[in-house]
Protein backbone atom coordinates (compact mmCIF):
# COMPACT_ATOMS: atom_id res chain seq x y z
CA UNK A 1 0.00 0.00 0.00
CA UNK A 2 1.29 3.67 -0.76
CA UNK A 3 0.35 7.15 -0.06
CA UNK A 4 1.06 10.32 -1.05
CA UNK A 5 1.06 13.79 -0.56
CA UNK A 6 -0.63 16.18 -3.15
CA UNK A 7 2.16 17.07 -4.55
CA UNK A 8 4.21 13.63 -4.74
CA UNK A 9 6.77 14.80 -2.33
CA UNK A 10 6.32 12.89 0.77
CA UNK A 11 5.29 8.75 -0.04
CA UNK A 12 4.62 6.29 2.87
CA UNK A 13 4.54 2.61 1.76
CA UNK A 14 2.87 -0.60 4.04
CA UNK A 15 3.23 -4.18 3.35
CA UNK A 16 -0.52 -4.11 4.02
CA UNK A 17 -3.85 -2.27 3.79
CA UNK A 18 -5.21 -1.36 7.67
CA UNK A 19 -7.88 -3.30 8.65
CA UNK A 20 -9.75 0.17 9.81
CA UNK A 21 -8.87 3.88 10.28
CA UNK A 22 -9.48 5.70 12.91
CA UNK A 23 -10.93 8.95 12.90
CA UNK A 24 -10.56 11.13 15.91
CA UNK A 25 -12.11 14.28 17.65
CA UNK A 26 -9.62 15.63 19.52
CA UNK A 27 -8.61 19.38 18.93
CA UNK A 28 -5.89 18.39 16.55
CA UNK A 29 -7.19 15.76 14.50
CA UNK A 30 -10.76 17.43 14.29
CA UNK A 31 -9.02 20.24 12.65
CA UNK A 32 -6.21 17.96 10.63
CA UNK A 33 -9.71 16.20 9.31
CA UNK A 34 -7.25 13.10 9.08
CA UNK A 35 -8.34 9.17 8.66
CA UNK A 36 -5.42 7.22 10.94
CA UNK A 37 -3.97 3.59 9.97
CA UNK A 38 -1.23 2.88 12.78
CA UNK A 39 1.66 0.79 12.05
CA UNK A 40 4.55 -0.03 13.64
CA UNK A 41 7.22 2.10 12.95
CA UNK A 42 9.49 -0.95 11.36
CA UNK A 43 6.85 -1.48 8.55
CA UNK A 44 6.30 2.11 7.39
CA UNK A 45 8.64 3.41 4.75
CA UNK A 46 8.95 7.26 4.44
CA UNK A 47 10.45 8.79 1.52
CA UNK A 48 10.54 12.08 0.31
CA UNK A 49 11.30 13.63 -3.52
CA UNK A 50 12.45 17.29 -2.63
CA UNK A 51 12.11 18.04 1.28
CA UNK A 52 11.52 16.09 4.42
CA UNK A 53 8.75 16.81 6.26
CA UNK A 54 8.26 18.75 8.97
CA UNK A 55 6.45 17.95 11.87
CA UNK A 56 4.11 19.99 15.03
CA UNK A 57 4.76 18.63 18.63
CA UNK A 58 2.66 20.91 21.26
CA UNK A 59 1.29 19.72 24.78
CA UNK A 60 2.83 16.17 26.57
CA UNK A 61 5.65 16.27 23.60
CA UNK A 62 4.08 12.62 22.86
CA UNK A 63 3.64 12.85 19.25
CA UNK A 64 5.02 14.58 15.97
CA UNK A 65 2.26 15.39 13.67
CA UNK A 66 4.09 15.71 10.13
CA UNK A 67 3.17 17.59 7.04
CA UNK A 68 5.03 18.05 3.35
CA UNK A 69 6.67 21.34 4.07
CA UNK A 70 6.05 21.97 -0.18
CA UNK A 71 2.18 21.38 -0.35
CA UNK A 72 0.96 21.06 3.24
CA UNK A 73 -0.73 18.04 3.55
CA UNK A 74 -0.66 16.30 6.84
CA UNK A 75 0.97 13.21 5.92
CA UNK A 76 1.51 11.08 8.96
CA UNK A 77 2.30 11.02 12.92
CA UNK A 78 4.66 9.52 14.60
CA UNK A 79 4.85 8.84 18.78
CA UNK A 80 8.42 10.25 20.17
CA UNK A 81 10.44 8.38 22.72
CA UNK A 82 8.43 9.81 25.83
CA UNK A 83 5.16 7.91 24.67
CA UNK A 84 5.08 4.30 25.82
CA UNK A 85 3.89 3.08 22.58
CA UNK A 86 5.81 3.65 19.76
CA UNK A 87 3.66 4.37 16.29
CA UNK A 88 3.26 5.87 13.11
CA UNK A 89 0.13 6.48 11.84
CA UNK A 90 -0.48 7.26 8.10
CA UNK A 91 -3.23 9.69 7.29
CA UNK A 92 -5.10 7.59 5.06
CA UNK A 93 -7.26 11.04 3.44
CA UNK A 94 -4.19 10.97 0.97
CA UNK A 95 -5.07 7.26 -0.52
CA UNK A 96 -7.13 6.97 -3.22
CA UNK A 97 -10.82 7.27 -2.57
CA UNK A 98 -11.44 4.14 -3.70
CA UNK A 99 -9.08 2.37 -1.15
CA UNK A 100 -10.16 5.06 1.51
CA UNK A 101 -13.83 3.50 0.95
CA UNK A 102 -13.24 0.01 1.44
CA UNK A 103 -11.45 0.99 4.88
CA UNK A 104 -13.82 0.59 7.98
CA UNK A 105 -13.82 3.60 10.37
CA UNK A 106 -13.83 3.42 13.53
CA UNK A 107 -14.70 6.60 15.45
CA UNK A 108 -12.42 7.58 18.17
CA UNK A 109 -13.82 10.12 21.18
CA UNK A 110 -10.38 11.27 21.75
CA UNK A 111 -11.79 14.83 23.23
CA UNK A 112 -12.69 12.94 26.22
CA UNK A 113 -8.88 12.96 27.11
């Protein structure tokens, strides 16, 4: 599986599809508007054509959310060494609709936290 940002620049690549997204209303990822698929970080592959991404960290320092500095598009997050789970998770709004579709969602109440 591979994803991309709108302009090509940033490209994450899975062995697999996910087997659902999640979709999360927390005051980030309300705003981001972003469908999740968490991997381990050994089975992502992130690549980049022009510039590497860069990334927003803001309240526990937990997690990098990552965009293409070139386009914008949120491409991915990944948890940093404080979290006790280490992730990525691949913003599955930048697959094609047609895999995006055939993706179960499952609906996260993250504001609760």
């Amino acid at each position: 599986m591979e994803v991309s940002c709108h302009c090509g620049n940033i490209t994450l690549k899975a062995n697999y599809k996910p087997e659902e997204v999640g979709e999360c209303n927390c005051s980030i990822c309300r705003r981001y508007a972003a469908s999740w698929a968490y991997y381990p970080p050994q089975e992502v592959v992130i690549s980049f054509a022009k510039e590497r991404s860069i990334f927003y960290i803001w309240g526990d320092k937990e997690v990098e959310f990552h965009r293409c500095h070139l386009c914008g598009c949120i491409t991915h997050y990944k948890t940093t060494p404080q979290c006790a789970s280490q992730i990525i998770a691949i913003n599955m709004k930048m697959a094609d609709t047609e895999l995006l579709q055939s993706i179960p969602v499952r609906k996260i109440d993250g504001a609760q936290y």
